[in-house]
Each structure stands twice: as structure tokens, then as C-alpha cells.
N, C-alpha and C. Protein backbone atom coordinates (compact mmCIF):
# COMPACT_ATOMS: atom_id res chain seq x y z
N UNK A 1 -24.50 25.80 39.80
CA UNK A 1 -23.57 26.90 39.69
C UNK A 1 -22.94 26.83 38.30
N UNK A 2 -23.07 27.96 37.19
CA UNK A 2 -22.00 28.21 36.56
C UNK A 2 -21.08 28.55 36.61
N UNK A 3 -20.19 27.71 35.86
CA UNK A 3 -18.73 27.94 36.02
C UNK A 3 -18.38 28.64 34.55
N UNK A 4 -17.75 30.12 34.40
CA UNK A 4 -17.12 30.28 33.26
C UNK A 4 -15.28 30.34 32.54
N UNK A 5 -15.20 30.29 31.70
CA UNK A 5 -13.95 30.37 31.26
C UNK A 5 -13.53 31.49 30.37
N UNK A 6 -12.31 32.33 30.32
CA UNK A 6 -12.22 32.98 29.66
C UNK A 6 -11.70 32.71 28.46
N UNK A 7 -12.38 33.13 27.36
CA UNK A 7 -11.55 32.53 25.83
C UNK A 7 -11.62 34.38 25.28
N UNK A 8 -10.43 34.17 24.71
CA UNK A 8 -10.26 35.42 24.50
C UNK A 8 -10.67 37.14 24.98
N UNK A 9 -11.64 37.70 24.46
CA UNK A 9 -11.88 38.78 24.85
C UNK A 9 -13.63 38.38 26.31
N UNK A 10 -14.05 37.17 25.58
CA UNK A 10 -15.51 36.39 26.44
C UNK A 10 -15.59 35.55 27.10
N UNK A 11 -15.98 35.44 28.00
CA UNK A 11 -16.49 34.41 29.19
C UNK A 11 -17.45 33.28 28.35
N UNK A 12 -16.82 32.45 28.95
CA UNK A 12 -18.15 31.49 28.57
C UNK A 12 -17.97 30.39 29.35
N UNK A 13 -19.15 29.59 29.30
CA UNK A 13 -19.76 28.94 30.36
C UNK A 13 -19.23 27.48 30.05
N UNK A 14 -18.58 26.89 31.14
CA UNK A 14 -17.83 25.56 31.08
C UNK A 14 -18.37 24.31 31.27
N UNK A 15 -18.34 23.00 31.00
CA UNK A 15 -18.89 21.83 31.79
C UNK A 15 -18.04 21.72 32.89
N UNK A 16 -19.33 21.09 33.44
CA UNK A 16 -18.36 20.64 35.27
C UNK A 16 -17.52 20.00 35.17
N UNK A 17 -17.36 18.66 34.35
CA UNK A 17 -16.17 17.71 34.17
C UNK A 17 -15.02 18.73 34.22
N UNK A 18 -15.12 20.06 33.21
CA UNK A 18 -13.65 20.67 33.14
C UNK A 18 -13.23 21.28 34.52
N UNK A 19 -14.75 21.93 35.36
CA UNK A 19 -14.07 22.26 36.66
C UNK A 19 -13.78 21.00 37.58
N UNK A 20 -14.48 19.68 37.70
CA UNK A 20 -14.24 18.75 38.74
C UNK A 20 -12.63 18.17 38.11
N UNK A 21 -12.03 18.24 36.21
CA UNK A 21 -10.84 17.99 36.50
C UNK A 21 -9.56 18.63 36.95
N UNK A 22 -10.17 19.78 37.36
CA UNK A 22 -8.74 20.51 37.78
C UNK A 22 -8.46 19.97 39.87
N UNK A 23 -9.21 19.55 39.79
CA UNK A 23 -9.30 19.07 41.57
C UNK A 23 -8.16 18.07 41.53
N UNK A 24 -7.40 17.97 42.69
CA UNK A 24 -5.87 17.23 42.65
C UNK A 24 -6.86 16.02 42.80
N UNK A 25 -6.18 14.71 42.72
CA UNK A 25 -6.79 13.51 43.32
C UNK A 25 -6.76 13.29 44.72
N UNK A 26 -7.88 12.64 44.93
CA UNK A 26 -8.14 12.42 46.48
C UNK A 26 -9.59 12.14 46.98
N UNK A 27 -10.07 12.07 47.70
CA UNK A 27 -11.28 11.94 48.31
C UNK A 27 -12.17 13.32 48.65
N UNK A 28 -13.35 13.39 48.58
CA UNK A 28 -13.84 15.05 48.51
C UNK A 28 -14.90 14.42 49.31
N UNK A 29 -15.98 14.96 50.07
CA UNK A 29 -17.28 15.28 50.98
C UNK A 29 -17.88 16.28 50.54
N UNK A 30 -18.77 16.47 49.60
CA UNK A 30 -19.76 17.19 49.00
C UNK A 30 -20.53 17.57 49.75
N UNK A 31 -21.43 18.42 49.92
CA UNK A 31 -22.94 18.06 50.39
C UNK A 31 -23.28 19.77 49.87
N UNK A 32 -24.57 19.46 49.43
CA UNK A 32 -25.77 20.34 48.61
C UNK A 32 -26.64 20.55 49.20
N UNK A 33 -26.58 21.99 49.72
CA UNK A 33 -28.08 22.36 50.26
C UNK A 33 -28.66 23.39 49.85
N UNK A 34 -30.01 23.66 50.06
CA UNK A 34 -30.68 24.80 49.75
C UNK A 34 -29.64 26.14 49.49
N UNK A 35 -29.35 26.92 49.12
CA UNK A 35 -28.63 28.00 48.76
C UNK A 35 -27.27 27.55 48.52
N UNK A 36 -26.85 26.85 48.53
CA UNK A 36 -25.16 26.54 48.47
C UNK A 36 -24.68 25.37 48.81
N UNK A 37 -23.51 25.16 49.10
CA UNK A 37 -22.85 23.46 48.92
C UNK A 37 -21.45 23.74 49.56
N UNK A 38 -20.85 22.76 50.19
CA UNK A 38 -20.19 23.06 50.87
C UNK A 38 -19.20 21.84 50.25
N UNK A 39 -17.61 21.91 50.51
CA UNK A 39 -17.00 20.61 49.78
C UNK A 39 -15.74 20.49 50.52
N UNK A 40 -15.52 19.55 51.34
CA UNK A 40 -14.54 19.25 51.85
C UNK A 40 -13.50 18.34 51.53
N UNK A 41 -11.67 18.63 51.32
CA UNK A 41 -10.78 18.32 50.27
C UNK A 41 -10.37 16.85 51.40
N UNK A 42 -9.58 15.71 50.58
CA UNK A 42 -8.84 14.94 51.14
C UNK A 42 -9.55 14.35 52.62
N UNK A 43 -10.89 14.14 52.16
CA UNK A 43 -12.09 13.54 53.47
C UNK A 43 -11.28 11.65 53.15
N UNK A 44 -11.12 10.97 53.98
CA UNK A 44 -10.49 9.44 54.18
C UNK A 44 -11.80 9.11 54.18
N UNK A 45 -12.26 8.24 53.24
CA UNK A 45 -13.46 6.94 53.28
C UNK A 45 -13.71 6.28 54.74
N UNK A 46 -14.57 6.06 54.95
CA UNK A 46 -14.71 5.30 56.13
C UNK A 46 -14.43 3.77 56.20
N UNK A 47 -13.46 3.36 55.72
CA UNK A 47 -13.42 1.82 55.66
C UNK A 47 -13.69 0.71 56.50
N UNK A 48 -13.53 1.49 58.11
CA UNK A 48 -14.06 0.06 58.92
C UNK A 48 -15.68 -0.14 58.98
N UNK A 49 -16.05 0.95 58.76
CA UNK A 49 -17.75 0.81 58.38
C UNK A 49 -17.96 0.28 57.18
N UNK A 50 -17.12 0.24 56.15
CA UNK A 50 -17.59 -0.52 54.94
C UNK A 50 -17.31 -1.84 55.20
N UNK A 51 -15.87 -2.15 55.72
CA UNK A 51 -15.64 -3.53 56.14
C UNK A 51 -16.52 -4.17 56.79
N UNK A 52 -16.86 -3.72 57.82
CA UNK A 52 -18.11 -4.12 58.78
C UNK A 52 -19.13 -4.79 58.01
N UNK A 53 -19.85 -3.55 57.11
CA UNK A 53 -21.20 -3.29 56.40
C UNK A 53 -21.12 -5.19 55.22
N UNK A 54 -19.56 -5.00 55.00
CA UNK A 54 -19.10 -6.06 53.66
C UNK A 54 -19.03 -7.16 54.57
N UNK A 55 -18.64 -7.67 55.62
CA UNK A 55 -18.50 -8.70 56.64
C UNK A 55 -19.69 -9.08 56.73
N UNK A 56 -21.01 -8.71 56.88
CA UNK A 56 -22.23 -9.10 57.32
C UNK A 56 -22.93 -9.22 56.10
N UNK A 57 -22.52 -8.95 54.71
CA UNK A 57 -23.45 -8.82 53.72
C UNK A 57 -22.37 -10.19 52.98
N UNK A 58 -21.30 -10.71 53.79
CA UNK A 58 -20.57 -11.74 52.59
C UNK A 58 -21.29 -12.96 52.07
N UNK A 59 -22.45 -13.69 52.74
CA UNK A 59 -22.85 -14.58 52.02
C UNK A 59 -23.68 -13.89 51.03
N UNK A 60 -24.19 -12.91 51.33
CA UNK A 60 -25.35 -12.30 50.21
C UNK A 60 -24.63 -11.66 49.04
N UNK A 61 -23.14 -11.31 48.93
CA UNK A 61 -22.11 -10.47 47.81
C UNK A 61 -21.75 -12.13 47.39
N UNK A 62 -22.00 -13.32 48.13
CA UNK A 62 -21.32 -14.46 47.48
C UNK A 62 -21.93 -15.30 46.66
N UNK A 63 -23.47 -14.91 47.12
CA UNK A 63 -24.67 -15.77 46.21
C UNK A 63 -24.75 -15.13 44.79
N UNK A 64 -24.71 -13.23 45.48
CA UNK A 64 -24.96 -12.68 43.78
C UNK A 64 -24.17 -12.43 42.71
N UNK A 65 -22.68 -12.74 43.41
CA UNK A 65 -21.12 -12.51 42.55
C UNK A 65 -21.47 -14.14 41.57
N UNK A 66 -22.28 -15.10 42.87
CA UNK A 66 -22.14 -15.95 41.76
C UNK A 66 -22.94 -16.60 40.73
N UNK A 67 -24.08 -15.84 40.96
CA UNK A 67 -25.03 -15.83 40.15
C UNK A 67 -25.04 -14.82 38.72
N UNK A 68 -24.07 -13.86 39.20
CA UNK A 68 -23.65 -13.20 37.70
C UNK A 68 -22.35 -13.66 37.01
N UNK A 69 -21.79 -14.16 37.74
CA UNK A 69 -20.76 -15.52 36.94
C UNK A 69 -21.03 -16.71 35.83
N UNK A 70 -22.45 -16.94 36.73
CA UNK A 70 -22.99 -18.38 36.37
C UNK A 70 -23.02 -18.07 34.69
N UNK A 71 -22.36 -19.12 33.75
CA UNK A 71 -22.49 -19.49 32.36
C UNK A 71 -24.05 -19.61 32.36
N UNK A 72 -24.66 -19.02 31.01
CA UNK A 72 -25.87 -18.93 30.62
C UNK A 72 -25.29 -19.12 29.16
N UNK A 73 -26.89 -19.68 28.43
CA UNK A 73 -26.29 -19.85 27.10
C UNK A 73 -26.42 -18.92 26.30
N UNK A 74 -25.55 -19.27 25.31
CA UNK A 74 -25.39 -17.79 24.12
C UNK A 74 -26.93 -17.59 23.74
N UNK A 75 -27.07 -15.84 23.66
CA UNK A 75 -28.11 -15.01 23.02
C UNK A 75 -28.40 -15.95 21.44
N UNK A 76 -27.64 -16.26 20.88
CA UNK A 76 -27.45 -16.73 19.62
C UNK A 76 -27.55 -17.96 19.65
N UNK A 77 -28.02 -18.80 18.22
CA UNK A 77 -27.82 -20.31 18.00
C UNK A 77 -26.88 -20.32 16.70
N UNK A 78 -25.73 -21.15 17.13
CA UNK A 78 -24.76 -21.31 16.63
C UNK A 78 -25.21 -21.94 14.94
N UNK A 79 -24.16 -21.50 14.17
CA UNK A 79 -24.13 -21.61 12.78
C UNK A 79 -23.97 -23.04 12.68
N UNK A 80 -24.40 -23.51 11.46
CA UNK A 80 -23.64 -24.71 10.89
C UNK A 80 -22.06 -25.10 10.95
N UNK A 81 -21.37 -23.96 10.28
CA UNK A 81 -20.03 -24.12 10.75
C UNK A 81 -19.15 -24.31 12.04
N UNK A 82 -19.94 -22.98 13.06
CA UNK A 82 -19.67 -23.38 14.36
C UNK A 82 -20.20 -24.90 14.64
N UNK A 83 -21.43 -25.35 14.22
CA UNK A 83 -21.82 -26.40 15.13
C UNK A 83 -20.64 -27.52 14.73
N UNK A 84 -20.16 -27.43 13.48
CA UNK A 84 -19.17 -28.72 12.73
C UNK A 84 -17.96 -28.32 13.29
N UNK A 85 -17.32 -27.20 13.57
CA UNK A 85 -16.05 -27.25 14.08
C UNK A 85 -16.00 -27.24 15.45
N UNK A 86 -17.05 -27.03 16.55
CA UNK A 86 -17.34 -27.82 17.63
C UNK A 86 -17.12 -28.72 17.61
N UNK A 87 -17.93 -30.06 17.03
CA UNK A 87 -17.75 -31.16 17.15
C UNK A 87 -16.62 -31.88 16.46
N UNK A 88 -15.84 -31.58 15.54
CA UNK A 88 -14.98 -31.92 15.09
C UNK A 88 -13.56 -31.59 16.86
N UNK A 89 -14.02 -30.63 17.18
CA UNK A 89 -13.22 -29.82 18.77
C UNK A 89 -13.62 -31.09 19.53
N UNK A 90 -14.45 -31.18 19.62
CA UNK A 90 -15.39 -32.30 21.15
C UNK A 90 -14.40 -33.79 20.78
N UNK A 91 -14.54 -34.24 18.92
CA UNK A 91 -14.05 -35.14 19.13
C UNK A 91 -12.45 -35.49 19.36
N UNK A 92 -11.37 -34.45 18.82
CA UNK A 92 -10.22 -34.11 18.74
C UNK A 92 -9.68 -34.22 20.30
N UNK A 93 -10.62 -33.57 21.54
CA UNK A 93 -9.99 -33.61 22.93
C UNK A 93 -10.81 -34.92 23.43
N UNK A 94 -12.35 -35.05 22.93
CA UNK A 94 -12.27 -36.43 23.58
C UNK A 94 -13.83 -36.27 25.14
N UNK A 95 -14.28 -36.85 25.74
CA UNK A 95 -15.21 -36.59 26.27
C UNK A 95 -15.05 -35.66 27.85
N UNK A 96 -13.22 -34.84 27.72
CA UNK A 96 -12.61 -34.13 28.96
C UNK A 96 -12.99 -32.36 27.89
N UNK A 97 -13.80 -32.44 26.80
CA UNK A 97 -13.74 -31.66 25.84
C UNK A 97 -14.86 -30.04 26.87
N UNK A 98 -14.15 -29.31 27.13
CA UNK A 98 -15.27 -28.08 27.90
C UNK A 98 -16.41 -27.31 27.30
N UNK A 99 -17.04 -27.51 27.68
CA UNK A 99 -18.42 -26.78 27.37
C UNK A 99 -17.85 -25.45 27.05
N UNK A 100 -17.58 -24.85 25.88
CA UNK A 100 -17.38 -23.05 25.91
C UNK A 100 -18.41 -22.48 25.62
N UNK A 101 -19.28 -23.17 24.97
CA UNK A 101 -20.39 -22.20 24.27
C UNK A 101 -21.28 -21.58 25.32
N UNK A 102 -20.59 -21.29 26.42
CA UNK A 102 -21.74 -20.01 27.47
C UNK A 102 -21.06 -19.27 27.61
N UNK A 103 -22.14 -17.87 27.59
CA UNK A 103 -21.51 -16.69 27.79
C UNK A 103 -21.25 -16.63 29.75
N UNK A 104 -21.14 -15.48 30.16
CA UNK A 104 -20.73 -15.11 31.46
C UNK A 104 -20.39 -13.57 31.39
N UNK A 105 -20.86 -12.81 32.37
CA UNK A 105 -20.95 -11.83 32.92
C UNK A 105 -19.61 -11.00 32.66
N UNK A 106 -19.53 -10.04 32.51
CA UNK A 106 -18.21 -9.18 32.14
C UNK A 106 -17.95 -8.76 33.86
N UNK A 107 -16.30 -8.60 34.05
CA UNK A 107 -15.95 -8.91 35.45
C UNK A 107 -16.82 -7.25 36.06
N UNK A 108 -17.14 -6.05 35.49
CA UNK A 108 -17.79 -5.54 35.90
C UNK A 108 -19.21 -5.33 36.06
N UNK A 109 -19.75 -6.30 35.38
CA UNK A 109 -21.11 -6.97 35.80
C UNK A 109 -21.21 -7.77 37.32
N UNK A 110 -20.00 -8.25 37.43
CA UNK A 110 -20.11 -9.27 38.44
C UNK A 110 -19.45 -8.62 39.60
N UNK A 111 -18.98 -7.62 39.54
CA UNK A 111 -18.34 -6.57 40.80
C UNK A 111 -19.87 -5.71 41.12
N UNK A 112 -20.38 -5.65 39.64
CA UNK A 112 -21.53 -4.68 40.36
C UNK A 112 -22.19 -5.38 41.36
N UNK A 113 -23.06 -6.77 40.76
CA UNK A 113 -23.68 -8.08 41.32
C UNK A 113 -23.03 -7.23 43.06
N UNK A 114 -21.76 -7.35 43.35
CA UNK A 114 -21.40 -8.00 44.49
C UNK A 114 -21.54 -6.24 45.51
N UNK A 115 -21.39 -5.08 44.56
CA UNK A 115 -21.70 -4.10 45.01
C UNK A 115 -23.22 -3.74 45.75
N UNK A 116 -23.99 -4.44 44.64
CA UNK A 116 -25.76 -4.63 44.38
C UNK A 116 -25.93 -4.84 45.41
N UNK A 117 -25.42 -5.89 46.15
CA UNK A 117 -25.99 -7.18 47.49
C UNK A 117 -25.30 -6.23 48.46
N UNK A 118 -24.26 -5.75 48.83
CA UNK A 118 -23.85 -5.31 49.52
C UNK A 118 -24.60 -4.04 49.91
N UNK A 119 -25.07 -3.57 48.78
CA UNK A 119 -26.11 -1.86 49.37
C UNK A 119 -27.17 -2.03 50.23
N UNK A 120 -27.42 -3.29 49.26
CA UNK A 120 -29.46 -3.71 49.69
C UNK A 120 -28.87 -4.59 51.18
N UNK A 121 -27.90 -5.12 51.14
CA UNK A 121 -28.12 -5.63 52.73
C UNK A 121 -27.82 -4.25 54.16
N UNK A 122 -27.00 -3.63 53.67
CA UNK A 122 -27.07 -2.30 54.41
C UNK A 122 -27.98 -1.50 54.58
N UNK A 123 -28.58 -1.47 53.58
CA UNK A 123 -30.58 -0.79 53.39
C UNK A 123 -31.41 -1.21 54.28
N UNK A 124 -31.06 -3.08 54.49
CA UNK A 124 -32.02 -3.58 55.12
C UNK A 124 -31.87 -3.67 56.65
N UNK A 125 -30.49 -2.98 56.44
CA UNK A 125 -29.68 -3.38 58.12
C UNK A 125 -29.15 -4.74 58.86
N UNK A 126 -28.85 -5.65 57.64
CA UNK A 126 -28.14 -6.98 57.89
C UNK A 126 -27.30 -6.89 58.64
């Protein structure tokens, strides 16, 4: 569906973002069918079915939350300088000195991870 806007004396044709931001906040129920679409305002999520769905999928959201956590080592090999002010670091704290040089998952990498496991175990009917 086009949506237009009036600018001065002409219509012209809008992106959806500008019509989906005039919608108050809240929850919406879409659905698209052959000739038309129907959209229902302030629809409540189903949460005890997600709870449910998340209850039975928790060891599988717990293996993959922590498998995209897990420290892997840097894309990169550290410079000369890094490697000397490391170790000059290692010896300064002493052998309680932490491993930093791994990267780790950005916290929305690791929400997806836990989103990921949670779909595919519902897919599979866990």
C-alpha cells in the first residue's frame, strides 16, 4: 500500500517508517492477506506461552548464551608494544595477572545466541 503525503500543492508518496511512526506505542497484530491486511491496536503479547516455550528451552538458551560469551582470541596479533606493555602488566600484578587479551561477544550477540536457541527449540517442539 502507498501511503501519500501532502507537500504543498502535491501528493507524494511516503516511507512506511513515517506512517508506522505516527502509531501511539503499544503492541499491534498485523496479518497480510491476499487483497488486504488487517491490524489490530494494543494486542498484549502472549507471555505465559513464551514463558512456557523459555522454561523448556533453558538449558539450550544456557549452553548458547554461553557459548557466545565464551572469550575467543583476538582477530589480531598483538604489536610489539602491546606485547611489552603486557608483560611489563603480567609482571607489575604478579601471576593473579588476567588474561584480557580475548575478545567476547557484544551483549547483543549474546541475547541473540539466547533468542537463537529459544526459536529452534520451539521449532522443534522441546
Amino acid at each position: 500500500m502507498t501511503l501519500y503525503e501532502k507537500v504543498g500543492r502535491k501528493y507524494v508518496p511516503v516511507q512506511e517508517e513515517v506512517w508506522h511512526n505516527t502509531w501511539p506505542e503499544g503492541w499491534y497484530l498485523i496479518h497480510v492477506h491476499p487483497g488486504g491486511s488487517t491490524m489490530r491496536l494494543c494486542v498484549k503479547p502472549d507471555y505465559p506461552s513464551l514463558l512456557a516455550a523459555a522454561e523448556k528451552a533453558r538449558d539450550a538458551m544456557a549452553r548458547a548464551i554461553a557459548e557466545a560469551a565464551r572469550p575467543t582470541p583476538p582477530k589480531r596479533k598483538l604489536t610489539a608494544r602491546e606485547r611489552k606493555a603486557y608483560k611489563a602488566y603480567a609482571q607489575a600484578i604478579g601471576k593473579d595477572a588476567p588474561i584480557v587479551m580475548f575478545d567476547r561477544g557484544s551483549p547483543a550477540d549474546i541475547a541473540d545466541a539466547g533468542i537463537d536457541a529459544l526459536m529452534a527449540a520451539v521449532e522443534a517442539g522441546e
